[in-house]
PDB file of N, CA and C in Angstrom:
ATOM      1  N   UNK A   1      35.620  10.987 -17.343  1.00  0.00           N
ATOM      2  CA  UNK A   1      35.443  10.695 -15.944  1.00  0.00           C
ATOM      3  C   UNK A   1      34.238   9.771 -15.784  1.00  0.00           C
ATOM      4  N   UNK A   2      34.533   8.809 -15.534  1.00  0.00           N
ATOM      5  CA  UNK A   2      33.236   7.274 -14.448  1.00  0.00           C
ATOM      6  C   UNK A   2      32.916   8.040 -13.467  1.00  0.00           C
ATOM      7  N   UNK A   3      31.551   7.853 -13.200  1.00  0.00           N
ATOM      8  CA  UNK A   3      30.509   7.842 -11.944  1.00  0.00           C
ATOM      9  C   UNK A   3      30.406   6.366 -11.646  1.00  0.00           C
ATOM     10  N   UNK A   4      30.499   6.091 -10.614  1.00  0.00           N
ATOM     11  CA  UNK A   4      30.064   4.833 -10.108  1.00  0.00           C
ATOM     12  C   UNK A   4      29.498   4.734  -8.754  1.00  0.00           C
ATOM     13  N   UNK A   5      27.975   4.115  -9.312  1.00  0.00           N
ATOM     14  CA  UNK A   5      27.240   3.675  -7.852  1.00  0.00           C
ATOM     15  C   UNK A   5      27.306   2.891  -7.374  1.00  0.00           C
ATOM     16  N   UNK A   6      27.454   2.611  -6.091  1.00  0.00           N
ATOM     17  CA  UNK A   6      27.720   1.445  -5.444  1.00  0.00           C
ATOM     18  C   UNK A   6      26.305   1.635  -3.881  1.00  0.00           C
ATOM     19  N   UNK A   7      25.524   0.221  -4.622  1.00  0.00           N
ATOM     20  CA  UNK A   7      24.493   0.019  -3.690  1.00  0.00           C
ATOM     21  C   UNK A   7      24.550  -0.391  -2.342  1.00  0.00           C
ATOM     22  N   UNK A   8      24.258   0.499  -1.009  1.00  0.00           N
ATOM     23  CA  UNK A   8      24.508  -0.163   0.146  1.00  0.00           C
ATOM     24  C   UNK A   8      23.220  -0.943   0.624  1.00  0.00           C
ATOM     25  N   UNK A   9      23.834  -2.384  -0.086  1.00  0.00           N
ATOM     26  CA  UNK A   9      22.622  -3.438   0.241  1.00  0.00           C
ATOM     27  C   UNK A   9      22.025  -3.492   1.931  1.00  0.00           C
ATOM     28  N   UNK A  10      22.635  -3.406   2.829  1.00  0.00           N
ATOM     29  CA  UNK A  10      22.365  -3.409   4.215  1.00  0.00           C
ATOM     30  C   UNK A  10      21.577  -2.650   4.675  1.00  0.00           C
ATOM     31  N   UNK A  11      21.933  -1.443   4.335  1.00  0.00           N
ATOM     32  CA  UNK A  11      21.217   0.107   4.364  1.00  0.00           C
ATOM     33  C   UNK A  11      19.754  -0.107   3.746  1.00  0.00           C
ATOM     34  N   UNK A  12      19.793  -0.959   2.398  1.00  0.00           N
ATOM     35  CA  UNK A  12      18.220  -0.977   1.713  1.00  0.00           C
ATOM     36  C   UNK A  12      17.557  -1.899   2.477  1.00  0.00           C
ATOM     37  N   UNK A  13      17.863  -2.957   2.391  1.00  0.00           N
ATOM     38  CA  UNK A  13      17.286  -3.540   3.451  1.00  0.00           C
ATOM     39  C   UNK A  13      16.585  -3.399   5.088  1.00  0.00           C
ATOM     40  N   UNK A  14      17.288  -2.808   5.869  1.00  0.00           N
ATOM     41  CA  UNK A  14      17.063  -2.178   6.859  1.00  0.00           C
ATOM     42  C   UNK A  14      16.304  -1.115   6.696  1.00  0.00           C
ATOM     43  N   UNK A  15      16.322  -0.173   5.467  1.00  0.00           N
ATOM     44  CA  UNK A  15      15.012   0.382   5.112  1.00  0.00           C
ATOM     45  C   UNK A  15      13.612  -0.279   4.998  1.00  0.00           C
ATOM     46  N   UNK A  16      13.689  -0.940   3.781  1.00  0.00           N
ATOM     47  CA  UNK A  16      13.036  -2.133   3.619  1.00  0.00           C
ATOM     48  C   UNK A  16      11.953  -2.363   4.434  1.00  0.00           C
ATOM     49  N   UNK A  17      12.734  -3.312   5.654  1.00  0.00           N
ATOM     50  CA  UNK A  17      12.099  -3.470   6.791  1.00  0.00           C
ATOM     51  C   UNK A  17      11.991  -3.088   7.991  1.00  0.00           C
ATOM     52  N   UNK A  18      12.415  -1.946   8.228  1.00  0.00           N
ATOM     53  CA  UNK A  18      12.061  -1.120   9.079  1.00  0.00           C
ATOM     54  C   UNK A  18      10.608  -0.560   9.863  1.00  0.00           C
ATOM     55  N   UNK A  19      10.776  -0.452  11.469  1.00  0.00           N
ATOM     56  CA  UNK A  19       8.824   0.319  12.025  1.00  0.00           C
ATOM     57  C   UNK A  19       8.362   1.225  10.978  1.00  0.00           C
ATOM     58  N   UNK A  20       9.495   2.659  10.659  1.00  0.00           N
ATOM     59  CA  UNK A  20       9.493   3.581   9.791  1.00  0.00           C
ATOM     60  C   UNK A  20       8.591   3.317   8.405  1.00  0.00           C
ATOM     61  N   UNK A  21       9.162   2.574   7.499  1.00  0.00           N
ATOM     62  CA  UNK A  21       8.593   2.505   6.406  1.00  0.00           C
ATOM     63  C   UNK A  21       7.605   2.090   6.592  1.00  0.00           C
ATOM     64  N   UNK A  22       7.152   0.706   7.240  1.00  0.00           N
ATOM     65  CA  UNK A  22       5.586   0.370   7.552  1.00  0.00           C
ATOM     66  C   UNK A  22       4.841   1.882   7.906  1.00  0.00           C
ATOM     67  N   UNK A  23       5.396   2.579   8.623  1.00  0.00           N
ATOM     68  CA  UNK A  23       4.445   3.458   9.098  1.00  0.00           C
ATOM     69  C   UNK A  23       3.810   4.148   8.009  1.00  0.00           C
ATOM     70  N   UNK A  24       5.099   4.556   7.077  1.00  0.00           N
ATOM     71  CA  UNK A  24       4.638   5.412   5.726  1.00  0.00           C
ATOM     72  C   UNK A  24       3.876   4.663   4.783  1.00  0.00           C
ATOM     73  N   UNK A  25       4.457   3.421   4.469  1.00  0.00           N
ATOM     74  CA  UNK A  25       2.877   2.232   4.008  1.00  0.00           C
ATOM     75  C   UNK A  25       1.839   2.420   4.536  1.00  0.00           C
ATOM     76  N   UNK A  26       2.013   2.317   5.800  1.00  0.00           N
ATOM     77  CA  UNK A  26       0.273   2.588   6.731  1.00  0.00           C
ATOM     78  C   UNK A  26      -0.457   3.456   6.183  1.00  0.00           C
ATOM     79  N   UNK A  27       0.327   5.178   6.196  1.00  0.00           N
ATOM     80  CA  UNK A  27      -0.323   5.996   6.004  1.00  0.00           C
ATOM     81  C   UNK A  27      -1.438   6.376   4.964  1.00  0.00           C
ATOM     82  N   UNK A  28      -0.083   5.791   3.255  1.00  0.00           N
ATOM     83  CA  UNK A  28      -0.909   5.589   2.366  1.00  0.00           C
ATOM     84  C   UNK A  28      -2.097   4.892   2.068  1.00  0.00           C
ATOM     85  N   UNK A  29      -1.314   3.786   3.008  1.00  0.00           N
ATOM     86  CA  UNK A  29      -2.959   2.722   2.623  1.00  0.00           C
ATOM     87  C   UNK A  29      -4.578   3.240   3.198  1.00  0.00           C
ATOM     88  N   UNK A  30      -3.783   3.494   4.557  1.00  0.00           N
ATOM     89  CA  UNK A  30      -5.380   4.703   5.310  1.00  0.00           C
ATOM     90  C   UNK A  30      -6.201   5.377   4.037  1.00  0.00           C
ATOM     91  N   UNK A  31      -5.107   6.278   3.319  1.00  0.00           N
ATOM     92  CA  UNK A  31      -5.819   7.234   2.823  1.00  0.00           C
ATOM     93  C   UNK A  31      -6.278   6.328   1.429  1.00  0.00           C
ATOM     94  N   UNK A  32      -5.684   5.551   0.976  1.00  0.00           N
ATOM     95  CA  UNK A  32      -6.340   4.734  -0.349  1.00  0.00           C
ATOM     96  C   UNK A  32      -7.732   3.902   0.242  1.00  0.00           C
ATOM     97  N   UNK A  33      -7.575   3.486   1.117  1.00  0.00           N
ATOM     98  CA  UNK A  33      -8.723   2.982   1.847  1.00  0.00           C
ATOM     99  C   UNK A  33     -10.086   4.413   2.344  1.00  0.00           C
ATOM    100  N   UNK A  34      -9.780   5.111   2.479  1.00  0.00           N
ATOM    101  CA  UNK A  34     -10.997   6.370   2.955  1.00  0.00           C
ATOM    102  C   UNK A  34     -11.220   6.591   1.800  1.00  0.00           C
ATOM    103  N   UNK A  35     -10.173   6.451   0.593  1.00  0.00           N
ATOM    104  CA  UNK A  35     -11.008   7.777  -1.066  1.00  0.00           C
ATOM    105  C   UNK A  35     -11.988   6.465  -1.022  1.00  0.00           C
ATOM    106  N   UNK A  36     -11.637   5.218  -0.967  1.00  0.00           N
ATOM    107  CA  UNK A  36     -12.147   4.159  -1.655  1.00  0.00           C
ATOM    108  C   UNK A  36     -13.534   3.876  -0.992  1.00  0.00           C
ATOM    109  N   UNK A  37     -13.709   4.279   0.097  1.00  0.00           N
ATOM    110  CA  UNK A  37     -15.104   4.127   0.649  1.00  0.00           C
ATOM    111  C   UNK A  37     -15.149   3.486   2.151  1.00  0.00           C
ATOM    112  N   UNK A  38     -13.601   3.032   2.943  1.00  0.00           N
ATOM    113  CA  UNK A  38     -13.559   2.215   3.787  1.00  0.00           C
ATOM    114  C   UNK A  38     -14.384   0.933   3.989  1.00  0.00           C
ATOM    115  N   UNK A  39     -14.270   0.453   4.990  1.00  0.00           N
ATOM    116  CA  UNK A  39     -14.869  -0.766   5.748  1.00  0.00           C
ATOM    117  C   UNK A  39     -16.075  -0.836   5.256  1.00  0.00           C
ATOM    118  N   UNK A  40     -16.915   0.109   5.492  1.00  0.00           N
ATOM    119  CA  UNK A  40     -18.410   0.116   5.511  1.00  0.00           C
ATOM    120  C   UNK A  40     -19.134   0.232   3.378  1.00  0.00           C
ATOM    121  N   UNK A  41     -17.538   0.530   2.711  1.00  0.00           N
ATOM    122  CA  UNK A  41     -17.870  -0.267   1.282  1.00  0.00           C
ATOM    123  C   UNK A  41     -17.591  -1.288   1.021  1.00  0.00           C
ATOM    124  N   UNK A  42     -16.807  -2.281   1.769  1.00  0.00           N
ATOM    125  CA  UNK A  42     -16.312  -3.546   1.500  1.00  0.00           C
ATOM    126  C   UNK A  42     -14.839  -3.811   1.102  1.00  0.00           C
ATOM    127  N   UNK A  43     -14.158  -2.606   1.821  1.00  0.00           N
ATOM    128  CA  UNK A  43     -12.970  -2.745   1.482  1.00  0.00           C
ATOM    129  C   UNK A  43     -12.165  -2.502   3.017  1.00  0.00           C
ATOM    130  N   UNK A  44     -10.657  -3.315   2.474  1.00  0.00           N
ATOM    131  CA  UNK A  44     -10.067  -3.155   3.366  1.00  0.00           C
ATOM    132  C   UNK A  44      -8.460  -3.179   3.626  1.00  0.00           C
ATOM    133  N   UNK A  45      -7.444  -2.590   4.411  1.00  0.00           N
ATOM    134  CA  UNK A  45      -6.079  -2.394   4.472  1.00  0.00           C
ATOM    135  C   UNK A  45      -5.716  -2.732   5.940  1.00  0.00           C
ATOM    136  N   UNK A  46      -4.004  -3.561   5.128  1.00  0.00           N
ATOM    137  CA  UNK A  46      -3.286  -3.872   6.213  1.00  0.00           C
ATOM    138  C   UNK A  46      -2.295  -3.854   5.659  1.00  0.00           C
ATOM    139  N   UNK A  47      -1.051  -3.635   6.584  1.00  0.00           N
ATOM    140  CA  UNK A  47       0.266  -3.789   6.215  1.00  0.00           C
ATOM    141  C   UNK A  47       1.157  -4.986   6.970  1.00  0.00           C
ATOM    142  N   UNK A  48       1.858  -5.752   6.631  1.00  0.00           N
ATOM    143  CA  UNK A  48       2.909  -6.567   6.892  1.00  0.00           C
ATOM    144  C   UNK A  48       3.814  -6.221   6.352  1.00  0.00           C
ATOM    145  N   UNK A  49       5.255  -7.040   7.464  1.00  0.00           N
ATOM    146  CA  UNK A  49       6.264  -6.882   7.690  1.00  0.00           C
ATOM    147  C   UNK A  49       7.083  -7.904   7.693  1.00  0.00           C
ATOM    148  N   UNK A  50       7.248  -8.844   6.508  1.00  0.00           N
ATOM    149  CA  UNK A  50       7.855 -10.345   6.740  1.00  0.00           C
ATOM    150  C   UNK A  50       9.121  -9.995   6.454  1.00  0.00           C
ATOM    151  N   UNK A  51       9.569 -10.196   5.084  1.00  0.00           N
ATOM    152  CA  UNK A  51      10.964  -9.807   4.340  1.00  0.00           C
ATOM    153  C   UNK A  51      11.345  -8.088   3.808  1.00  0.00           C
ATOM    154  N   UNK A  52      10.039  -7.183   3.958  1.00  0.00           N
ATOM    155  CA  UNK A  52       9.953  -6.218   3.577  1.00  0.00           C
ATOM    156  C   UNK A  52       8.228  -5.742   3.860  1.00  0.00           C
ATOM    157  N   UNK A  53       8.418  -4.408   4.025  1.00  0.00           N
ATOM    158  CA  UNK A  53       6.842  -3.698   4.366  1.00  0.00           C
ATOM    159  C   UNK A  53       6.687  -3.807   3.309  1.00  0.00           C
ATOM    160  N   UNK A  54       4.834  -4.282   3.452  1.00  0.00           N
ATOM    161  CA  UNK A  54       4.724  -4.275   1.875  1.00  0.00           C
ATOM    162  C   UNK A  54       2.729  -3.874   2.486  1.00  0.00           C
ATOM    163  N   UNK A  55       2.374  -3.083   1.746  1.00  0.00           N
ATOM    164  CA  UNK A  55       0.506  -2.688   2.238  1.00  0.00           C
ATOM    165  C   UNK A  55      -0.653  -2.935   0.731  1.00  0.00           C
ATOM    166  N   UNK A  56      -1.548  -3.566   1.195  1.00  0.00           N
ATOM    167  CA  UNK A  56      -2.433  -3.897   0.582  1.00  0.00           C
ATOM    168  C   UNK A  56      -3.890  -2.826   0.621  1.00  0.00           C
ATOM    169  N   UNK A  57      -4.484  -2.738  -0.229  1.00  0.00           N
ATOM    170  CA  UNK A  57      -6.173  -2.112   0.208  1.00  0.00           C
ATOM    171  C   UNK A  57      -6.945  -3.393  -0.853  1.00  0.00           C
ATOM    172  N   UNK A  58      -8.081  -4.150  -0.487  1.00  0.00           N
ATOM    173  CA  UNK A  58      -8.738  -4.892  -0.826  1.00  0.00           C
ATOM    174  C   UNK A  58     -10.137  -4.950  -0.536  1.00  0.00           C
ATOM    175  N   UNK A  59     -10.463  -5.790  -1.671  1.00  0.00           N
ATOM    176  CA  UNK A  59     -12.097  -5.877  -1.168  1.00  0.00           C
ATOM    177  C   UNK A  59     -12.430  -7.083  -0.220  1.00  0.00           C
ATOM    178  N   UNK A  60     -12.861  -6.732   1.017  1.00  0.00           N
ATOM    179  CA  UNK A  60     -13.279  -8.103   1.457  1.00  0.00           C
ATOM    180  C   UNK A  60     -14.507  -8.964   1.370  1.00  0.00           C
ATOM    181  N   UNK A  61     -15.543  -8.195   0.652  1.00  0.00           N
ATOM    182  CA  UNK A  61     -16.898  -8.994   0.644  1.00  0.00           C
ATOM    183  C   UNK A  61     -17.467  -8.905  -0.778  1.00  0.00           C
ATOM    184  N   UNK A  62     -18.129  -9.504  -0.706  1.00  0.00           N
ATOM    185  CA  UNK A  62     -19.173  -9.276  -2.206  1.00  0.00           C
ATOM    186  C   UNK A  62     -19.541  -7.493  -2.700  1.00  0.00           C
ATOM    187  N   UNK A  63     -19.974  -7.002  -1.519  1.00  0.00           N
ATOM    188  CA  UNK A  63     -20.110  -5.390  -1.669  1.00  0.00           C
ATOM    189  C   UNK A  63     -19.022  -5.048  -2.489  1.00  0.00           C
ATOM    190  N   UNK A  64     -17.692  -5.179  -1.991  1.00  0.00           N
ATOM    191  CA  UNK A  64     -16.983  -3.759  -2.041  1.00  0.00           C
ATOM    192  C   UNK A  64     -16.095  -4.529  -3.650  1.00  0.00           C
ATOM    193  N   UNK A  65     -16.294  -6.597  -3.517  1.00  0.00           N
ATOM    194  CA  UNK A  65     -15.528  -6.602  -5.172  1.00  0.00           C
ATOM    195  C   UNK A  65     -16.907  -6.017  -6.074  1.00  0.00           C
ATOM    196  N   UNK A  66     -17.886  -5.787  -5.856  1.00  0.00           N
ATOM    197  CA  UNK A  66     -19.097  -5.571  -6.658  1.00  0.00           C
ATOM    198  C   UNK A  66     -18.726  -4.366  -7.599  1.00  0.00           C
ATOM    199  N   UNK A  67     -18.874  -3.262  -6.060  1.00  0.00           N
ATOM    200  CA  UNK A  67     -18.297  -2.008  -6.393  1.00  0.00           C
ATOM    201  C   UNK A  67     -16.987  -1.520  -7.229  1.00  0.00           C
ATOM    202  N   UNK A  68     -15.784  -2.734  -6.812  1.00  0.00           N
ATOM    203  CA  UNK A  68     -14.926  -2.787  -7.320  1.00  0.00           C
ATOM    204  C   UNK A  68     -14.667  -3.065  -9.152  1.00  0.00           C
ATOM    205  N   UNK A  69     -15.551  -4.127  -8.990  1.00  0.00           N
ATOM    206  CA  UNK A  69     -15.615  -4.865 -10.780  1.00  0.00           C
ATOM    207  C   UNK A  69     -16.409  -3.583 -11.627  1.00  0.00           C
ATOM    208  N   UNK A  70     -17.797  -3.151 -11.144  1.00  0.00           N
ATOM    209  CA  UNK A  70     -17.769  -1.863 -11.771  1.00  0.00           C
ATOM    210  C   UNK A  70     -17.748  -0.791 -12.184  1.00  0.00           C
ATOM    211  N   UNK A  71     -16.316  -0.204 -11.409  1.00  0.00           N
ATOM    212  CA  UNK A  71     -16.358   1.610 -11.009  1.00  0.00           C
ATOM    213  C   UNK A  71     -14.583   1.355 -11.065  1.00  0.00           C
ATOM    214  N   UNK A  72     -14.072   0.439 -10.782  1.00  0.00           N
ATOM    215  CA  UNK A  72     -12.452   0.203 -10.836  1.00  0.00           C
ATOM    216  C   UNK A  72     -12.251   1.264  -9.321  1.00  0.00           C
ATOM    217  N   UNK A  73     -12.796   1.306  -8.070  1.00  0.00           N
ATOM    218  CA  UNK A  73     -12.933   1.947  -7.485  1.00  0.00           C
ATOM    219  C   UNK A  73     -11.453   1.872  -6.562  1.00  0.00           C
ATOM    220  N   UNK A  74     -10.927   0.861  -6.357  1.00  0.00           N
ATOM    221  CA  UNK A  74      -9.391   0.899  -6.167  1.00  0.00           C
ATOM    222  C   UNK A  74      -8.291   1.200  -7.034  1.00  0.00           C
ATOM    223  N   UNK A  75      -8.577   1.103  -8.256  1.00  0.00           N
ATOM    224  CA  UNK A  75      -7.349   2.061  -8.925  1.00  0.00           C
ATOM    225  C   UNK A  75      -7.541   3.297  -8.705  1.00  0.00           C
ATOM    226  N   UNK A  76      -8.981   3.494  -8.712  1.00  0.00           N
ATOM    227  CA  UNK A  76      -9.273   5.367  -8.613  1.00  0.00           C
ATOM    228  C   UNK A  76      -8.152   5.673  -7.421  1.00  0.00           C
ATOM    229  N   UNK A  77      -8.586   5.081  -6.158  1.00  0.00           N
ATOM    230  CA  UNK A  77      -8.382   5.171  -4.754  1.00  0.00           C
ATOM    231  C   UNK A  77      -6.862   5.256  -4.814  1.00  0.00           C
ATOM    232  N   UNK A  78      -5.767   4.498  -5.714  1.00  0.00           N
ATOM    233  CA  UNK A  78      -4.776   4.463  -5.665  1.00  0.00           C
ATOM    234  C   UNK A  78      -4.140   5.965  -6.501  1.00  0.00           C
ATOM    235  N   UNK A  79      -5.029   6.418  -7.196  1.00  0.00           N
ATOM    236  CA  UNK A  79      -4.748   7.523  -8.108  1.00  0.00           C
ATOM    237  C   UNK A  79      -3.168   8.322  -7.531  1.00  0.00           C
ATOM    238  N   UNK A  80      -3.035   9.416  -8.260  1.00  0.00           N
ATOM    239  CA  UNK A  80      -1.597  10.353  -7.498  1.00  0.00           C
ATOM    240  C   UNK A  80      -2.853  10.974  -6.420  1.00  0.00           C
ATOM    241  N   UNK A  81      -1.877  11.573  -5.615  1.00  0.00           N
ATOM    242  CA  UNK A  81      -1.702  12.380  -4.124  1.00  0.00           C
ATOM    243  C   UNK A  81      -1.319  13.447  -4.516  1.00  0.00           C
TER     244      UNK A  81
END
């Protein structure tokens, strides 16, 4: 007996890019952004929505790549949940 999957491309998509999923991007990124030290370490998160939600956490200043280059303080931040 065959199993066969058949991908409903429309369905992923519309996931994809959906308010929904951004929201759940959002969430994570919040919290990768607070372990990481927020704003006030030089870091920072946003999410967009072009072809697909997609969320970032970054350093925006000298501080927080400082912190970043020597503590790896965003992979930490990304760690499991």
């Amino acid at each position: 007996m065959s199993n066969r999957f058949v991908l409903n491309r429309k369905g992923v998509r519309e996931l994809l890019t959906s308010p929904e999923m951004a929201d759940v991007i959002g969430e994570f990124t919040d919290k990768a952004l607070a372990r990481a030290g927020g704003a006030s370490a030089g870091y920072a998160a946003n999410v967009m929505t072009h072809h697909r939600a997609v969320g970032r956490v970054y350093a925006y200043n000298s501080k927080g790549m400082r912190d970043n280059n020597e503590s790896n303080t965003l992979l930490k931040a990304l760690g499991n949940d």
